[in-house]
C-alpha atoms as a PDB file:
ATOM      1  CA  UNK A   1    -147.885 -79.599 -47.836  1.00  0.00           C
ATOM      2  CA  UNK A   2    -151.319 -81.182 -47.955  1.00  0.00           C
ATOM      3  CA  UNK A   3    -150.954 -82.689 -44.611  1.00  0.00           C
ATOM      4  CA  UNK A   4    -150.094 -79.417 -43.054  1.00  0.00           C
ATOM      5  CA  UNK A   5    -153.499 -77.742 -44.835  1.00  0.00           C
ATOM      6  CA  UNK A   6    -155.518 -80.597 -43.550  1.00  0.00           C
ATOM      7  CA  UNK A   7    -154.586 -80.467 -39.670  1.00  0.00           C
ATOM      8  CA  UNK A   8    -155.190 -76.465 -39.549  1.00  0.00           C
ATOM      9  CA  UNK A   9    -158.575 -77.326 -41.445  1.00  0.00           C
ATOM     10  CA  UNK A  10    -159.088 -79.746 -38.633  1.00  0.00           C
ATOM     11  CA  UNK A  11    -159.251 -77.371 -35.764  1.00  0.00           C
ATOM     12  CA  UNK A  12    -160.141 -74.329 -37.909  1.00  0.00           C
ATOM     13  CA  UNK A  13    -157.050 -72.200 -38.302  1.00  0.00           C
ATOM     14  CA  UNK A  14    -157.076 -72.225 -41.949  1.00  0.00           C
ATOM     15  CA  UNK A  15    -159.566 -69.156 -41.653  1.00  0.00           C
ATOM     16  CA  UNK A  16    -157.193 -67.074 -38.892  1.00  0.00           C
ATOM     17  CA  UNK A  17    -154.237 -67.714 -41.477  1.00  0.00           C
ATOM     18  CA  UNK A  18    -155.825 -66.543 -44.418  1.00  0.00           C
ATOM     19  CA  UNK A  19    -155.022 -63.136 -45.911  1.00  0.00           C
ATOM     20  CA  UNK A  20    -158.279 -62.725 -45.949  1.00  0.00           C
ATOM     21  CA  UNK A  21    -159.732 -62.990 -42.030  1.00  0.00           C
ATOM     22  CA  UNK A  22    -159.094 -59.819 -39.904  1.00  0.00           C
ATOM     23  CA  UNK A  23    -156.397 -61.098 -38.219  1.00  0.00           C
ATOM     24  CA  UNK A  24    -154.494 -61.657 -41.925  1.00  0.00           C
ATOM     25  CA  UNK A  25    -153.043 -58.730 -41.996  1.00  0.00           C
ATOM     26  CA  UNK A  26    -151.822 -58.403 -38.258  1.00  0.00           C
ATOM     27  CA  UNK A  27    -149.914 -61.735 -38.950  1.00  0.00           C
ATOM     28  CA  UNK A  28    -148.558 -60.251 -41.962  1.00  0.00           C
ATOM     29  CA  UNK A  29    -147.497 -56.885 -39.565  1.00  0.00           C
ATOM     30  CA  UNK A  30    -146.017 -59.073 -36.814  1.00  0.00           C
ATOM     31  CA  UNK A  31    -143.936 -61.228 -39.777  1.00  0.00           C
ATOM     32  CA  UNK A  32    -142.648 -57.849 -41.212  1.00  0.00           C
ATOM     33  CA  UNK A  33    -141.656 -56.827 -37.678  1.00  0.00           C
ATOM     34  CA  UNK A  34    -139.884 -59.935 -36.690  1.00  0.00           C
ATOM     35  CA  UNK A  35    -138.048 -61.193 -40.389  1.00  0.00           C
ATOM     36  CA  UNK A  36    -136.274 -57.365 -40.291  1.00  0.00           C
ATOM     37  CA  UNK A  37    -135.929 -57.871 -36.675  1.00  0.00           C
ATOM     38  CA  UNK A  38    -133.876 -61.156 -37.158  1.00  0.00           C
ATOM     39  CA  UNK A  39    -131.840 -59.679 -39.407  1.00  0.00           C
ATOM     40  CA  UNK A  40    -130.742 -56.359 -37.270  1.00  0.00           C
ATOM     41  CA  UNK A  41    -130.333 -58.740 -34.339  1.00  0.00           C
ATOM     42  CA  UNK A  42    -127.665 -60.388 -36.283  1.00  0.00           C
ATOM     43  CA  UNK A  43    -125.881 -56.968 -36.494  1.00  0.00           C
ATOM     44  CA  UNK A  44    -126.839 -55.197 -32.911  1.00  0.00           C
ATOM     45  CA  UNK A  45    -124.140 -56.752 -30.952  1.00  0.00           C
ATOM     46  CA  UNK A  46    -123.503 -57.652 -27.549  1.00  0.00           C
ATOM     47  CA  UNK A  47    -123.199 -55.792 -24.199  1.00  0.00           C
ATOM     48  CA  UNK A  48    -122.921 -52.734 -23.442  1.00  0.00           C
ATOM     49  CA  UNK A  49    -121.784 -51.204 -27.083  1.00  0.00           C
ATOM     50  CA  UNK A  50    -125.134 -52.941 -28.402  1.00  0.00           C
ATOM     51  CA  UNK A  51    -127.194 -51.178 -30.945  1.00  0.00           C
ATOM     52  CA  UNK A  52    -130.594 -49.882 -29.450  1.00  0.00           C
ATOM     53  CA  UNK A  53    -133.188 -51.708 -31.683  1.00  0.00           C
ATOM     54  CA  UNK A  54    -133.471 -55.725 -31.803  1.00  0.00           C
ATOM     55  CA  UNK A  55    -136.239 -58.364 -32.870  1.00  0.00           C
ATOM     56  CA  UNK A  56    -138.454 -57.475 -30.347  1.00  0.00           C
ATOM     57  CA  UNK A  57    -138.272 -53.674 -31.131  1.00  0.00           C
ATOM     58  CA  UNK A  58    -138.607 -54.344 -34.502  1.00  0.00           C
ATOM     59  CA  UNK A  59    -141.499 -56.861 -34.107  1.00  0.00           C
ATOM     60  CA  UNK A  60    -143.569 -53.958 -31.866  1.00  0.00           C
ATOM     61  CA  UNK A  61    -143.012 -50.938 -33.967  1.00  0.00           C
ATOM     62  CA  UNK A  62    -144.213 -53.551 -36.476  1.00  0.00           C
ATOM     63  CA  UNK A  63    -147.222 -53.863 -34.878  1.00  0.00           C
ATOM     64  CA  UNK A  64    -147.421 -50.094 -33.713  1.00  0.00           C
ATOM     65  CA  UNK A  65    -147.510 -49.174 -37.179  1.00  0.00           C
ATOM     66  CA  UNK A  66    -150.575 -51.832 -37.772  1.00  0.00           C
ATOM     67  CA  UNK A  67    -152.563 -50.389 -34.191  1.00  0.00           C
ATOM     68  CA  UNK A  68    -152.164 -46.950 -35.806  1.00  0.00           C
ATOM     69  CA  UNK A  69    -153.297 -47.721 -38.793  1.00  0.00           C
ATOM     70  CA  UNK A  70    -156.380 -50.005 -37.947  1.00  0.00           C
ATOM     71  CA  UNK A  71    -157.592 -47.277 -35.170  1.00  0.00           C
ATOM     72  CA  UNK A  72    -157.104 -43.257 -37.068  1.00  0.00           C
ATOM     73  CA  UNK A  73    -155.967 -44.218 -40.595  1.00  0.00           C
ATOM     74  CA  UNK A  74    -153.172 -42.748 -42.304  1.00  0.00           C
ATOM     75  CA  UNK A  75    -153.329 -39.830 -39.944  1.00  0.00           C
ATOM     76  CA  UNK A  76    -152.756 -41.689 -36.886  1.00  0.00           C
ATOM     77  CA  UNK A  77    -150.009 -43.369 -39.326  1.00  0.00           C
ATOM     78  CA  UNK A  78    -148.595 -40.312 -39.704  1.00  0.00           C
ATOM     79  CA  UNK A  79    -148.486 -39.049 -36.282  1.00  0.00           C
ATOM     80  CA  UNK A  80    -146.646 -42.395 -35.299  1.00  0.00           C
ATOM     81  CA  UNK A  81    -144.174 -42.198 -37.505  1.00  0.00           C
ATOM     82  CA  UNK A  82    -143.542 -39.141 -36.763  1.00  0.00           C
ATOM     83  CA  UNK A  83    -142.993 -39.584 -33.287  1.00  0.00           C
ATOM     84  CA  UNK A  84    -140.622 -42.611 -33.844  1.00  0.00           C
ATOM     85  CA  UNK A  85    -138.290 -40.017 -36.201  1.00  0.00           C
ATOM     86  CA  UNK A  86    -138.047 -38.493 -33.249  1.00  0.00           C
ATOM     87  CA  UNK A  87    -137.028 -41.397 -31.225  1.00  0.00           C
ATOM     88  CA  UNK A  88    -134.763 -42.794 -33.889  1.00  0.00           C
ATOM     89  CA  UNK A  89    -132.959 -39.168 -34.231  1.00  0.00           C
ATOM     90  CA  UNK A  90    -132.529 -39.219 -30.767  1.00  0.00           C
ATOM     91  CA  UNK A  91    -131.002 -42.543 -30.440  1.00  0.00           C
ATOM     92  CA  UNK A  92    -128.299 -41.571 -33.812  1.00  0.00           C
ATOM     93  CA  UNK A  93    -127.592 -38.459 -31.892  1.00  0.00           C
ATOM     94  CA  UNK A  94    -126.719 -40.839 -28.639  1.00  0.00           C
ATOM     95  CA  UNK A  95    -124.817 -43.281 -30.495  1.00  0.00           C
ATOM     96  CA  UNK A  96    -123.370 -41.563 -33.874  1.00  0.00           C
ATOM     97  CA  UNK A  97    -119.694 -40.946 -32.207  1.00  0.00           C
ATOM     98  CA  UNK A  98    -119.359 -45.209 -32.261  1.00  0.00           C
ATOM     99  CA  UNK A  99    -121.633 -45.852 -35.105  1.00  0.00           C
ATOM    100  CA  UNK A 100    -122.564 -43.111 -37.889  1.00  0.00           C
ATOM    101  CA  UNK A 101    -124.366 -45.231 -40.014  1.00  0.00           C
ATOM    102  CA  UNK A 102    -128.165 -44.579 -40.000  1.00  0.00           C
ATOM    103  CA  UNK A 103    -129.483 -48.019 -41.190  1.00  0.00           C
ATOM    104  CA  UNK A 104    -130.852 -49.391 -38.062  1.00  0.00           C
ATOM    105  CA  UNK A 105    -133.025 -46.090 -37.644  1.00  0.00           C
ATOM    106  CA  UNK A 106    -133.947 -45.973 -41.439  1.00  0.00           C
ATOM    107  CA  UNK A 107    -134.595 -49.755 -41.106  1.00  0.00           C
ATOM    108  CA  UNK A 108    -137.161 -48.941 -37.873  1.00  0.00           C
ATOM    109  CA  UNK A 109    -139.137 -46.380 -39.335  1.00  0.00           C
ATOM    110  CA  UNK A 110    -139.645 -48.389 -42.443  1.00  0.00           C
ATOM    111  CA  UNK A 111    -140.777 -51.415 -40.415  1.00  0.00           C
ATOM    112  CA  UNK A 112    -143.320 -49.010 -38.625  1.00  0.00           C
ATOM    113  CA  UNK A 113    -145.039 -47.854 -42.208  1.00  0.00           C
ATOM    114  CA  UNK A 114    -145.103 -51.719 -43.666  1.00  0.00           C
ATOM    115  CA  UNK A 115    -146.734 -52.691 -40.524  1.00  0.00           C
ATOM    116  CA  UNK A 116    -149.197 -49.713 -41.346  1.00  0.00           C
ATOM    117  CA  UNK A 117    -149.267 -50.807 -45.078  1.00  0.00           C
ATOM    118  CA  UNK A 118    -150.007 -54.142 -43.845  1.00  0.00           C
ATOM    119  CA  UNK A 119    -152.902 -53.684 -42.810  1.00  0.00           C
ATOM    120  CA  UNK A 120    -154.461 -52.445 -46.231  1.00  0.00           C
ATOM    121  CA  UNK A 121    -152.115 -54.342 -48.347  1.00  0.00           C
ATOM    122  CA  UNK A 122    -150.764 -56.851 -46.899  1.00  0.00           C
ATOM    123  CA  UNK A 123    -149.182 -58.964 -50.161  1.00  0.00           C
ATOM    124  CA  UNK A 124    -147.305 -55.523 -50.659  1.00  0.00           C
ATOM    125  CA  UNK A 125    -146.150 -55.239 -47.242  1.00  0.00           C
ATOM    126  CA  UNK A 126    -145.076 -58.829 -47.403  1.00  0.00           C
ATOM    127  CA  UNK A 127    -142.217 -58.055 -50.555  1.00  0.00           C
ATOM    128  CA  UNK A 128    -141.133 -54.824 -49.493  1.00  0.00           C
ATOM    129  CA  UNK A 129    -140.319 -56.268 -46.252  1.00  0.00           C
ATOM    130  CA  UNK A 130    -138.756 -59.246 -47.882  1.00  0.00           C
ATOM    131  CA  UNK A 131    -136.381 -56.452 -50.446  1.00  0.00           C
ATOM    132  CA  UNK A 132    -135.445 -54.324 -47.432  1.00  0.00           C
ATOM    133  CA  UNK A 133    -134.079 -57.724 -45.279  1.00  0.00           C
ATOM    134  CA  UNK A 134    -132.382 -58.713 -48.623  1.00  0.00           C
ATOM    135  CA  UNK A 135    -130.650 -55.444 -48.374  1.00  0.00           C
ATOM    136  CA  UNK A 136    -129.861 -55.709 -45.085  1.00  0.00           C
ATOM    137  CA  UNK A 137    -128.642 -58.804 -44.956  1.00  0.00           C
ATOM    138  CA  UNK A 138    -126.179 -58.217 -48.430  1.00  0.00           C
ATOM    139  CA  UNK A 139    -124.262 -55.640 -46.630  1.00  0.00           C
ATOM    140  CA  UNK A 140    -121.241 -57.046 -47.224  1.00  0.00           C
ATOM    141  CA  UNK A 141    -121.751 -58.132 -50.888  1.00  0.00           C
ATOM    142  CA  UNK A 142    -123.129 -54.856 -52.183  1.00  0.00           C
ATOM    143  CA  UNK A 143    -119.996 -52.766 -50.496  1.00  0.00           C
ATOM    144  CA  UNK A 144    -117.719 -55.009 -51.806  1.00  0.00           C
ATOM    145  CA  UNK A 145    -119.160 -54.699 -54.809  1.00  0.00           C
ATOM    146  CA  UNK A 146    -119.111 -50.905 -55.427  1.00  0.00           C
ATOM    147  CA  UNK A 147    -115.569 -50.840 -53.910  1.00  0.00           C
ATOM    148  CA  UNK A 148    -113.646 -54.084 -55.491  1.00  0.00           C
ATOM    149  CA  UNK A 149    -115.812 -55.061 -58.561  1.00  0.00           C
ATOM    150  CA  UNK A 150    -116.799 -52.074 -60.189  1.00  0.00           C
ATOM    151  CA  UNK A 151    -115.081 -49.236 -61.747  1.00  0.00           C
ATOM    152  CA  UNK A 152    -114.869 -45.689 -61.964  1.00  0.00           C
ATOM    153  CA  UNK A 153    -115.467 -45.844 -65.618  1.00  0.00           C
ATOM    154  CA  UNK A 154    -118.365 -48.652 -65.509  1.00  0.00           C
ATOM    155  CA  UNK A 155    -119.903 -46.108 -62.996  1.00  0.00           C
ATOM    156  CA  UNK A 156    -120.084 -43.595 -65.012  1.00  0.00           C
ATOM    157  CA  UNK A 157    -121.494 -45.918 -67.991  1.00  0.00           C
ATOM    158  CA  UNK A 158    -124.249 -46.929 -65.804  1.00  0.00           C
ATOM    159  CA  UNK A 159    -125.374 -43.417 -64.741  1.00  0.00           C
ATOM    160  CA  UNK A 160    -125.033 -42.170 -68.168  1.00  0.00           C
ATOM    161  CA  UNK A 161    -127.439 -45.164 -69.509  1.00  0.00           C
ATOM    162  CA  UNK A 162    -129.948 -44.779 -65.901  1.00  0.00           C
ATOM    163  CA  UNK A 163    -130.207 -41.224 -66.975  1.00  0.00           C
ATOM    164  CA  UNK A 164    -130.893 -41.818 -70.487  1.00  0.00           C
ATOM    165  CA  UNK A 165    -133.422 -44.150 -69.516  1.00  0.00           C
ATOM    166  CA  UNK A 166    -135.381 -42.971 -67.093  1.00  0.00           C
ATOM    167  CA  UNK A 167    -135.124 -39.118 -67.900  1.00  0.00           C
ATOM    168  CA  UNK A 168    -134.407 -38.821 -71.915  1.00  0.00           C
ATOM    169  CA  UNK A 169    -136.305 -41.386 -73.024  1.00  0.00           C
ATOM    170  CA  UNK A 170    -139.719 -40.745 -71.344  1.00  0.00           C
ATOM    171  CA  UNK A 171    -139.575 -37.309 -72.598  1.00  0.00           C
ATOM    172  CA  UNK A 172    -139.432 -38.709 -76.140  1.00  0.00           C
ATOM    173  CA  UNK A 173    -142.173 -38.561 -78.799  1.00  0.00           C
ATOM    174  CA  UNK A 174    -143.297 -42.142 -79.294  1.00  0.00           C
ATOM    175  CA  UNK A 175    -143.334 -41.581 -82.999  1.00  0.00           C
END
């Protein structure tokens, strides 16, 4: 709202908040961190049989991937994410006997590289971040989808057409 543009005018934070002041994109790195974040808290649990990774975890690697980024580039990138593979793989191996999925530890290396992307492009970041807590959060939608809703034979239709599309049809002459 206007009024809202006018009082961070008034004491000079419309600057820090733009996409455009160095400080932009680390907002944008710390909001990728923290909307994933809120939505794996939802999931972790409670207790002792919690999951590993939470909003805080999420929010830092967020911000990890950012530090690595703004100090060696996409080596340094790199290098981080490569170490938190590690980490991640080591947590699934502690914890697949209770939970075999892998979508917390996909979910934490992908917040690491957005917070990396952030820092370069930051709008970009921003979506991704937005798609992969939309897929998080429709879970229970999606499976219910593919296992009550659609068909064996509406399946097959649909691979049939995504293969005609995107592999036949390219291939094509265009006249």
């Amino acid at each position: 709202p206007m009024w809202f543009n006018r009082y961070l005018a008034a004491r000079g934070w419309n600057t820090v908040l733009s996409l455009d002041h160095p400080y932009g994109s680390w907002a944008v790195a710390l909001g990728i961190g923290l909307l994933i974040g809120v939505e794996r808290e939802r999931r972790k649990g409670e207790g002792v049989r919690r999951a590993a990774a939470g909003l805080r975890t999420f929010a830092i690697t967020s911000l990890l991937g950012a530090a690595s980024m703004e100090i060696g580039g996409p080596v340094l990138l790199s290098v981080t994410t490569a170490g938190m593979l590690a980490l991640t793989a080591l947590a699934y191996y502690r914890t697949h006997s209770e939970d075999p999925g892998l979508t917390t530890e996909v979910a934490l290396v992908l917040t690491l590289v957005l917070g990396g992307l952030a820092i370069r492009e930051p709008l970009e970041a921003a979506a991704l971040a937005v798609i992969v807590s939309i897929l998080l959060a429709a879970r229970q939608p999606m499976h219910r989808f593919v296992r009550d809703v659609l068909t064996q034979s509406e399946l097959r239709s649909g691979l049939i057409f995504a293969a005609a599309t995107l592999v036949v049809w390219p291939v094509l002459p265009d006249r």
